[in-house]
PDB file of N, CA and C in Angstrom:
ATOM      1  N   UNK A   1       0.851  -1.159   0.000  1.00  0.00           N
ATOM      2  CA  UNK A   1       0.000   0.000   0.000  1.00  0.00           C
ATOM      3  C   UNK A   1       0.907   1.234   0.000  1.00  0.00           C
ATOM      4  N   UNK A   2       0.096   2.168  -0.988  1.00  0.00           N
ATOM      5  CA  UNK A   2       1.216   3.702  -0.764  1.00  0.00           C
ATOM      6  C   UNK A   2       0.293   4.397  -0.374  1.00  0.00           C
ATOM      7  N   UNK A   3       0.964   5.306   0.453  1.00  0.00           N
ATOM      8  CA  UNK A   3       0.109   6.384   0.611  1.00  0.00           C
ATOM      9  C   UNK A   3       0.957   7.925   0.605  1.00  0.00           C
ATOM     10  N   UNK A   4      -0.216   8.973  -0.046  1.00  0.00           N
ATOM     11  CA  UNK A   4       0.622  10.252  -0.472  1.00  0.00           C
ATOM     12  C   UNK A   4      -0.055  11.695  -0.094  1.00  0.00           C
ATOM     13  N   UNK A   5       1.153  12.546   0.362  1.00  0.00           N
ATOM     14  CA  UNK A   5       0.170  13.427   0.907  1.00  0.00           C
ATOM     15  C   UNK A   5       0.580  14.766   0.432  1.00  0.00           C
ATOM     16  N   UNK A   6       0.143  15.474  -0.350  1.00  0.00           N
ATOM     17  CA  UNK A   6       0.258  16.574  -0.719  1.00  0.00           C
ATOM     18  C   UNK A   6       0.196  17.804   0.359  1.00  0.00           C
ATOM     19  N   UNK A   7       1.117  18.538   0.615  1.00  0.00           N
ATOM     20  CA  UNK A   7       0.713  19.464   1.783  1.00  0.00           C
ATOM     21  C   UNK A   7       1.388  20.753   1.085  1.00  0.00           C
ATOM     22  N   UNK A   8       0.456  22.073   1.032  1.00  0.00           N
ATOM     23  CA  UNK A   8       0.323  22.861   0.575  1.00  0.00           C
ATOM     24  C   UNK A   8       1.219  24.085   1.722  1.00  0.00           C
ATOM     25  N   UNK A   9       2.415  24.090   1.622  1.00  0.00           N
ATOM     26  CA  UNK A   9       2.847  25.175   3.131  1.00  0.00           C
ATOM     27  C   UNK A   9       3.670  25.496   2.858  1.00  0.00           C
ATOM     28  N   UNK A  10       4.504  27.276   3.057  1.00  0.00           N
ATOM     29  CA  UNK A  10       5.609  27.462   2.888  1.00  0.00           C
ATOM     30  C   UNK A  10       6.669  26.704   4.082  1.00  0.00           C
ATOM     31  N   UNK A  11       8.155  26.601   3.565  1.00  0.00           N
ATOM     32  CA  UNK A  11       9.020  26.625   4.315  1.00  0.00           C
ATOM     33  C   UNK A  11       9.252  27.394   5.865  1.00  0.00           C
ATOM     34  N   UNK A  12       8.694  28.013   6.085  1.00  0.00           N
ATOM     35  CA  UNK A  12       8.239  28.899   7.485  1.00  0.00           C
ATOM     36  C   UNK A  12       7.458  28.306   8.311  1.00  0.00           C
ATOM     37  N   UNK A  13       6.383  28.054   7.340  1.00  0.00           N
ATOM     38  CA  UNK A  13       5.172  27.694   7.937  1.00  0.00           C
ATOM     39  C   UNK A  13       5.533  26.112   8.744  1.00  0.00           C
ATOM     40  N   UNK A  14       6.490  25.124   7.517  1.00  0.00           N
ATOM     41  CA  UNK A  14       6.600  23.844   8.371  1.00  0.00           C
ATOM     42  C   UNK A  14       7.675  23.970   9.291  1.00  0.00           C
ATOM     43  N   UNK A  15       8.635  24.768   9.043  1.00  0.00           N
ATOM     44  CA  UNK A  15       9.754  24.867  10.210  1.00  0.00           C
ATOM     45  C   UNK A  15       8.761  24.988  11.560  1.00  0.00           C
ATOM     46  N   UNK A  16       7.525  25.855  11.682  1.00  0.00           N
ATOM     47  CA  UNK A  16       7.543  26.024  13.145  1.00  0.00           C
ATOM     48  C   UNK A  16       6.375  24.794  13.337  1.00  0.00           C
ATOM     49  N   UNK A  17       5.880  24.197  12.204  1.00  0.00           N
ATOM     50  CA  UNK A  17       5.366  23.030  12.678  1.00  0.00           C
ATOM     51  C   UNK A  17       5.905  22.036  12.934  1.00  0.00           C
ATOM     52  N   UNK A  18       6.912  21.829  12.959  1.00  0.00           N
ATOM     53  CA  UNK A  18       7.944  20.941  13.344  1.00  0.00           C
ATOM     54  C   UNK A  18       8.512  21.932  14.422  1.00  0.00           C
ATOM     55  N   UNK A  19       8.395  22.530  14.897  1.00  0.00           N
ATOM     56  CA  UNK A  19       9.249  23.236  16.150  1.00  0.00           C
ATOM     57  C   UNK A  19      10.625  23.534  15.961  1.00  0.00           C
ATOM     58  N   UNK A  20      11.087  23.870  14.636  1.00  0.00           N
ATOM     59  CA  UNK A  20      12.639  24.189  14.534  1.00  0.00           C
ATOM     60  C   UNK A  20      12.209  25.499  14.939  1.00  0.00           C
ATOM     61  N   UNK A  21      13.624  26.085  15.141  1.00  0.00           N
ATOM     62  CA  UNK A  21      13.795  27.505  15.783  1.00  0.00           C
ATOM     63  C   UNK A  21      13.770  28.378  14.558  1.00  0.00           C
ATOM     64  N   UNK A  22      13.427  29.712  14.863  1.00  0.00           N
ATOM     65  CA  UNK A  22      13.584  30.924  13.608  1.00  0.00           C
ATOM     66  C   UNK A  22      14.851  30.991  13.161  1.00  0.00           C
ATOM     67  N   UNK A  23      15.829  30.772  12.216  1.00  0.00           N
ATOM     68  CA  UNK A  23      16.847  31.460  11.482  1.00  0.00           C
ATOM     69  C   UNK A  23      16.998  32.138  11.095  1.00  0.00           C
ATOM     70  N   UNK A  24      16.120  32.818  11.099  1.00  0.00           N
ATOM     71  CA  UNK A  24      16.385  34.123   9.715  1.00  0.00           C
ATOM     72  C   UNK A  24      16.746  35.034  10.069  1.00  0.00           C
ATOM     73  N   UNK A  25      16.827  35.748  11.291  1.00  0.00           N
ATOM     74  CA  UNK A  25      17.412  36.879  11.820  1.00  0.00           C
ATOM     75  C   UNK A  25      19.377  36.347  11.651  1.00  0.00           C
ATOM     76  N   UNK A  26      20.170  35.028  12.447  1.00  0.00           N
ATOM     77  CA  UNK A  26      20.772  34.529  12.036  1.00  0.00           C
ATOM     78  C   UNK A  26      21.335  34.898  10.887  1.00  0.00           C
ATOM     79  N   UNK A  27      20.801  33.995   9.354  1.00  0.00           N
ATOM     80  CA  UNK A  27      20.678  34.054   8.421  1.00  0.00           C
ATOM     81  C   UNK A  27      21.191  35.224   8.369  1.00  0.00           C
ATOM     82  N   UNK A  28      20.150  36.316   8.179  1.00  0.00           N
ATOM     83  CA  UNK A  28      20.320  37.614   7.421  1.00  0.00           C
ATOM     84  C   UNK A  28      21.400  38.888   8.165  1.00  0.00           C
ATOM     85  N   UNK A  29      22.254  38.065   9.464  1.00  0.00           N
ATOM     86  CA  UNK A  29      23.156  38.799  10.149  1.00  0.00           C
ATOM     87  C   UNK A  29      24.703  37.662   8.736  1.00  0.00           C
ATOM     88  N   UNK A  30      24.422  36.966   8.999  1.00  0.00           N
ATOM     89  CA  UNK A  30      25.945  35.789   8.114  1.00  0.00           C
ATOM     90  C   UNK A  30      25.667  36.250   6.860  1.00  0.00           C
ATOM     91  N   UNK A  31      24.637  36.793   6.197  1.00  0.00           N
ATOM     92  CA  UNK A  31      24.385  37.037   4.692  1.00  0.00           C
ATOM     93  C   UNK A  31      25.215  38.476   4.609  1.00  0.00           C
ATOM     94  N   UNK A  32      24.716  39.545   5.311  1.00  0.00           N
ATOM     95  CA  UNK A  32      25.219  40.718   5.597  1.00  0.00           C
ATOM     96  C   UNK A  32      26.780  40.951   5.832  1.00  0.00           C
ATOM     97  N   UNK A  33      27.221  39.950   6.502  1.00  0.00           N
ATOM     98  CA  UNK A  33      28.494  39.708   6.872  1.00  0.00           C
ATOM     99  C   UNK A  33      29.480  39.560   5.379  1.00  0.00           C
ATOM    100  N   UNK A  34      28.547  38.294   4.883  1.00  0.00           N
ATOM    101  CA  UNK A  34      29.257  37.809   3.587  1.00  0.00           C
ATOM    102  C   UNK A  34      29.499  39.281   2.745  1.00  0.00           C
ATOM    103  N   UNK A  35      28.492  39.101   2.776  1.00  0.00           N
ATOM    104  CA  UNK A  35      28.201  40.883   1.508  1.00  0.00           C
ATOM    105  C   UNK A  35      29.354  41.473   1.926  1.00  0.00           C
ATOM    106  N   UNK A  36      29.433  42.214   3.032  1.00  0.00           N
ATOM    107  CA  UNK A  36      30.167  43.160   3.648  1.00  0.00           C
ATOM    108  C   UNK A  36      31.552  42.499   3.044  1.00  0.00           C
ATOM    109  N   UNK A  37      32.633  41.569   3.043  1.00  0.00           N
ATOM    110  CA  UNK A  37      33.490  41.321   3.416  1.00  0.00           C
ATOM    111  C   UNK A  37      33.664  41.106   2.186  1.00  0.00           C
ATOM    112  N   UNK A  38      32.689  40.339   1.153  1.00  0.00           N
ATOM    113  CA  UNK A  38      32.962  40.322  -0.391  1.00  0.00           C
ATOM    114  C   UNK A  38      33.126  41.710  -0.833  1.00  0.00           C
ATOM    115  N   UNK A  39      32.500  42.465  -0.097  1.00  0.00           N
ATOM    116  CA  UNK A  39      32.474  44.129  -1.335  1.00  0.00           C
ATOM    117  C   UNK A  39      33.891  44.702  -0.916  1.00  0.00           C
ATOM    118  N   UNK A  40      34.236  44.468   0.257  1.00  0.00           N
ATOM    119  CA  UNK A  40      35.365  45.317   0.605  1.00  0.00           C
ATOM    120  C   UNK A  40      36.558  44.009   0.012  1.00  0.00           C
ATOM    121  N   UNK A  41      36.755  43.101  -0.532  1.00  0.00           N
ATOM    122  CA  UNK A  41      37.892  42.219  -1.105  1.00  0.00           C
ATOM    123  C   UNK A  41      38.395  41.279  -0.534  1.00  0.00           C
ATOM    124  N   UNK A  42      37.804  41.322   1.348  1.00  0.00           N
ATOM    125  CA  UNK A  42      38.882  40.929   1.786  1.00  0.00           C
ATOM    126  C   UNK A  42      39.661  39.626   1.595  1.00  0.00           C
ATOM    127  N   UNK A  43      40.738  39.414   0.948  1.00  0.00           N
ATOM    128  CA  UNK A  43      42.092  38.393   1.054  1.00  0.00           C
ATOM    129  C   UNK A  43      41.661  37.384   2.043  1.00  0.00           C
ATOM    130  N   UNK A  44      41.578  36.430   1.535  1.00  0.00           N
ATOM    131  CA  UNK A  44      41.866  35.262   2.224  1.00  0.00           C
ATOM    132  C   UNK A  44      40.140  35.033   2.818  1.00  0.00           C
ATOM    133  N   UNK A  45      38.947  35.309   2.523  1.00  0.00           N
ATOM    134  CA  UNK A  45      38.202  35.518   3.330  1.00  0.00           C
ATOM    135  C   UNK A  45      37.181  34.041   2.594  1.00  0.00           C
ATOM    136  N   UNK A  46      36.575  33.402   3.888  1.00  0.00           N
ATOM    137  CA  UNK A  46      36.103  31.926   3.667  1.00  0.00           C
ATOM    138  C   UNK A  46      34.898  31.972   4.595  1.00  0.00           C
ATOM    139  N   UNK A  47      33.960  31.985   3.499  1.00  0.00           N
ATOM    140  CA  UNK A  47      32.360  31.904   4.300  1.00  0.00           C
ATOM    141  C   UNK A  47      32.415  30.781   5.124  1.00  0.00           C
ATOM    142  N   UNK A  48      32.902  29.200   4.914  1.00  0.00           N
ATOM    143  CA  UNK A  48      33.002  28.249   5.396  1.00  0.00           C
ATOM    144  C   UNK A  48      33.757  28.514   7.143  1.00  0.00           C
ATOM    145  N   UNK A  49      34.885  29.139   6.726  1.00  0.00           N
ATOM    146  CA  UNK A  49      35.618  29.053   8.165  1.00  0.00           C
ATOM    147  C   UNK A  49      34.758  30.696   8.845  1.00  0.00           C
ATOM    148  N   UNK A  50      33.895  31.242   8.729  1.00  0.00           N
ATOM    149  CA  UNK A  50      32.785  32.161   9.263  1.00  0.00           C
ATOM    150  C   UNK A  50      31.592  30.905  10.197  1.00  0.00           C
ATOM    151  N   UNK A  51      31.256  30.282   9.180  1.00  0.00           N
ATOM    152  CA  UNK A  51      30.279  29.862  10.087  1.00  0.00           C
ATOM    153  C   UNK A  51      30.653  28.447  10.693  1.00  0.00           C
ATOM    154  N   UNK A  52      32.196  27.881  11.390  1.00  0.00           N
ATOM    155  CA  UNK A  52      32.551  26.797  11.781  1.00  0.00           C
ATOM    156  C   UNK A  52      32.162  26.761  13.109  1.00  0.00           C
ATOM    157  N   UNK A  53      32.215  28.155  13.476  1.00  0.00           N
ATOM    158  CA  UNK A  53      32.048  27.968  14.987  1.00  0.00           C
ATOM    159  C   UNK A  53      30.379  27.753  15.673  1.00  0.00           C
ATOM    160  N   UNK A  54      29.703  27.545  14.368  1.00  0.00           N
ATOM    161  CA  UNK A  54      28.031  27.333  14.357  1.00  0.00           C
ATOM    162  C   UNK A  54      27.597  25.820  14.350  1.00  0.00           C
ATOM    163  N   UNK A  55      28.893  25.289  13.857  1.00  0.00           N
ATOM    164  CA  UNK A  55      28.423  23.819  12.753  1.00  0.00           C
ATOM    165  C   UNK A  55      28.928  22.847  13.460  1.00  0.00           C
ATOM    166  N   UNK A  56      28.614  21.529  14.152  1.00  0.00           N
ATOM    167  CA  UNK A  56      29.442  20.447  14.157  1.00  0.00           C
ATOM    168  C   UNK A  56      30.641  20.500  13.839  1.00  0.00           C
ATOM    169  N   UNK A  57      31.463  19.435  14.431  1.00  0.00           N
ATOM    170  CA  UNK A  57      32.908  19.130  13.591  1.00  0.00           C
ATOM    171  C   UNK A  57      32.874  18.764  11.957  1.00  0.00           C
ATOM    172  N   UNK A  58      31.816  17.919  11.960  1.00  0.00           N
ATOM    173  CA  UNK A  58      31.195  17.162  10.495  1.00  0.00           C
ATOM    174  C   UNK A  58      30.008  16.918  10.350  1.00  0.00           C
ATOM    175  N   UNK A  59      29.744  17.045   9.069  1.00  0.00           N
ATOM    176  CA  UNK A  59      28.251  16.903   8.436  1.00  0.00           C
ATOM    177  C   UNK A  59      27.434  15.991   9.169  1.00  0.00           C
ATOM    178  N   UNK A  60      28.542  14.760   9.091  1.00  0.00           N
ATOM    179  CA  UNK A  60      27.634  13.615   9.692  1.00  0.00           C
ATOM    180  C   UNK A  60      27.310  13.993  11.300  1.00  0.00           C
ATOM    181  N   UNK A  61      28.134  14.514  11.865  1.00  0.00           N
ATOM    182  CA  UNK A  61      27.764  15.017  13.344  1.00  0.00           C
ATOM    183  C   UNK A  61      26.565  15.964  13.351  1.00  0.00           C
ATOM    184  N   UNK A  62      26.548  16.516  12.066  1.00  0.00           N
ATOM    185  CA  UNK A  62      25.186  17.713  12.097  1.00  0.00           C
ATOM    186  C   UNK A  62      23.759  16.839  12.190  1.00  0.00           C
ATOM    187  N   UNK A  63      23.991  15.462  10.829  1.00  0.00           N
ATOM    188  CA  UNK A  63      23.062  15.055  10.569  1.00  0.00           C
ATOM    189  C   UNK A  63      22.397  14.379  11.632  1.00  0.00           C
ATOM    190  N   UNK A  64      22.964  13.989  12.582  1.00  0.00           N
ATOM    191  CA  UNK A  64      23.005  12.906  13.429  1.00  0.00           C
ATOM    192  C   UNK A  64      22.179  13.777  14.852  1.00  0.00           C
ATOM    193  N   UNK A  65      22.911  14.906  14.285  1.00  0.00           N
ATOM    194  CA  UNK A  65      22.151  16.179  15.413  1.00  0.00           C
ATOM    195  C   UNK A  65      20.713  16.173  15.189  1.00  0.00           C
ATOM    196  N   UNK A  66      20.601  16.559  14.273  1.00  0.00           N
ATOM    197  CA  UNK A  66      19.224  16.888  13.699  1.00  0.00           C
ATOM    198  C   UNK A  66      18.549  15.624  13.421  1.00  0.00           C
ATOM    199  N   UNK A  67      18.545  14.302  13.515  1.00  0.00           N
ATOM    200  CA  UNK A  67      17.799  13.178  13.258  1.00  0.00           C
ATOM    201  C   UNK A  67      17.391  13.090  14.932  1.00  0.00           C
ATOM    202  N   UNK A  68      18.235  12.890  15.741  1.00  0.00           N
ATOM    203  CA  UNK A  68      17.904  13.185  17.307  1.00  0.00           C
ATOM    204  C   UNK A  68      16.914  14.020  17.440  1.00  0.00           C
ATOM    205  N   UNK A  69      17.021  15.182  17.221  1.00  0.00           N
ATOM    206  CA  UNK A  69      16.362  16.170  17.576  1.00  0.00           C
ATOM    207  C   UNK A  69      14.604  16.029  17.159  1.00  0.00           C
ATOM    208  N   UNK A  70      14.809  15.840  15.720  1.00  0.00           N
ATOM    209  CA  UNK A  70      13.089  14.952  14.895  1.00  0.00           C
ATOM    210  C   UNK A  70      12.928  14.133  15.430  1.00  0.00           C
ATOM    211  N   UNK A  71      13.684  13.326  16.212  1.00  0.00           N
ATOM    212  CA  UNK A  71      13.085  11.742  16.848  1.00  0.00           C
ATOM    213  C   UNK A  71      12.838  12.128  18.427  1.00  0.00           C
ATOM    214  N   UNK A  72      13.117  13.201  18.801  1.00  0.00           N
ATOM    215  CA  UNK A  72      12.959  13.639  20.349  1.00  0.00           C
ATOM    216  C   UNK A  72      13.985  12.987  21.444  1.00  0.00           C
ATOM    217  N   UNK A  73      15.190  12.451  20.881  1.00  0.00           N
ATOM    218  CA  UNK A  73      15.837  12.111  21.473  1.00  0.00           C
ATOM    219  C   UNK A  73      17.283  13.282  22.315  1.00  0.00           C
ATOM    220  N   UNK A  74      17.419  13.010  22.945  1.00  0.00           N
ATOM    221  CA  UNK A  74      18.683  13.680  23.619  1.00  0.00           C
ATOM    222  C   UNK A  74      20.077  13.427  22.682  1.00  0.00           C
ATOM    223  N   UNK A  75      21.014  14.890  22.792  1.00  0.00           N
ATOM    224  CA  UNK A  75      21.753  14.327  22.027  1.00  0.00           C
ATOM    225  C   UNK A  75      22.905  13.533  22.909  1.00  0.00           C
ATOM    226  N   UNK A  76      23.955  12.703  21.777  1.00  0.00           N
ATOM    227  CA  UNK A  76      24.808  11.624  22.820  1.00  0.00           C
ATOM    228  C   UNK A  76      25.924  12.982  23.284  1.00  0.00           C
ATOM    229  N   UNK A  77      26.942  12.393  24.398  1.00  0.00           N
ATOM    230  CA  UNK A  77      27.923  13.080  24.743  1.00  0.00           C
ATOM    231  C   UNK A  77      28.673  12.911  23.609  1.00  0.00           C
ATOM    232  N   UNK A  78      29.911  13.171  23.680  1.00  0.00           N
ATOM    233  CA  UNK A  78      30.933  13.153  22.325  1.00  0.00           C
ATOM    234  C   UNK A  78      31.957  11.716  22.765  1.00  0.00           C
ATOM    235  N   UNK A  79      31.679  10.970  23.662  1.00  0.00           N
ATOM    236  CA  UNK A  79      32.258   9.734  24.689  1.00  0.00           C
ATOM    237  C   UNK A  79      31.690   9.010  23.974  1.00  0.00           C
ATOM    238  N   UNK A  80      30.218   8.695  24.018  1.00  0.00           N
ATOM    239  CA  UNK A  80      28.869   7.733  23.864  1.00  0.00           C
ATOM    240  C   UNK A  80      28.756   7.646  22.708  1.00  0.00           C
ATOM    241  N   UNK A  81      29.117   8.450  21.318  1.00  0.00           N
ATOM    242  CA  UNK A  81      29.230   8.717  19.730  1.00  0.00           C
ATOM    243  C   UNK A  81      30.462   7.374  19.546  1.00  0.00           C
ATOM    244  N   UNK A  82      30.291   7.048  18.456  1.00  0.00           N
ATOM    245  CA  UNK A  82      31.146   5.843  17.813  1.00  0.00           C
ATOM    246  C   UNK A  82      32.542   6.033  18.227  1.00  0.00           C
TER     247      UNK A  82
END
């Protein structure tokens, strides 16, 4: 049996139905940043190493974050992880 469900909602709308937190203030402070730092040239400058101190060590640590979090689970210590 399949079953299919069409749901008609912006991206906003399901973030807070799912209870993720607002980003966009976030967002539009790191966007601003980018801008800023692209217009003025600066040398050596890496959106990536801007937002490291936001992100997991690794993707898979993010993903693993966020599957916890949808499943209502606690996250593990960094001991209790593989």
């Amino acid at each position: 049996m399949k079953i299919t469900f069409d749901i008609d909602a912006t991206p906003q709308e399901l973030r807070t139905f799912f209870g993720l937190p607002d980003i966009e203030p976030l967002q539009n402070e790191m966007l601003e940043l980018i801008k800023k730092n692209m217009a003025m040239g600066t040398e050596g400058f890496d959106p990536a190493t801007l937002m490291k101190p936001f992100l997991p060590e690794t993707i898979t640590a993010m993903q693993k974050t966020f599957w916890q979090a949808m499943l209502g689970q606690k996250p593990m210590d960094s001991d209790q992880a593989e």
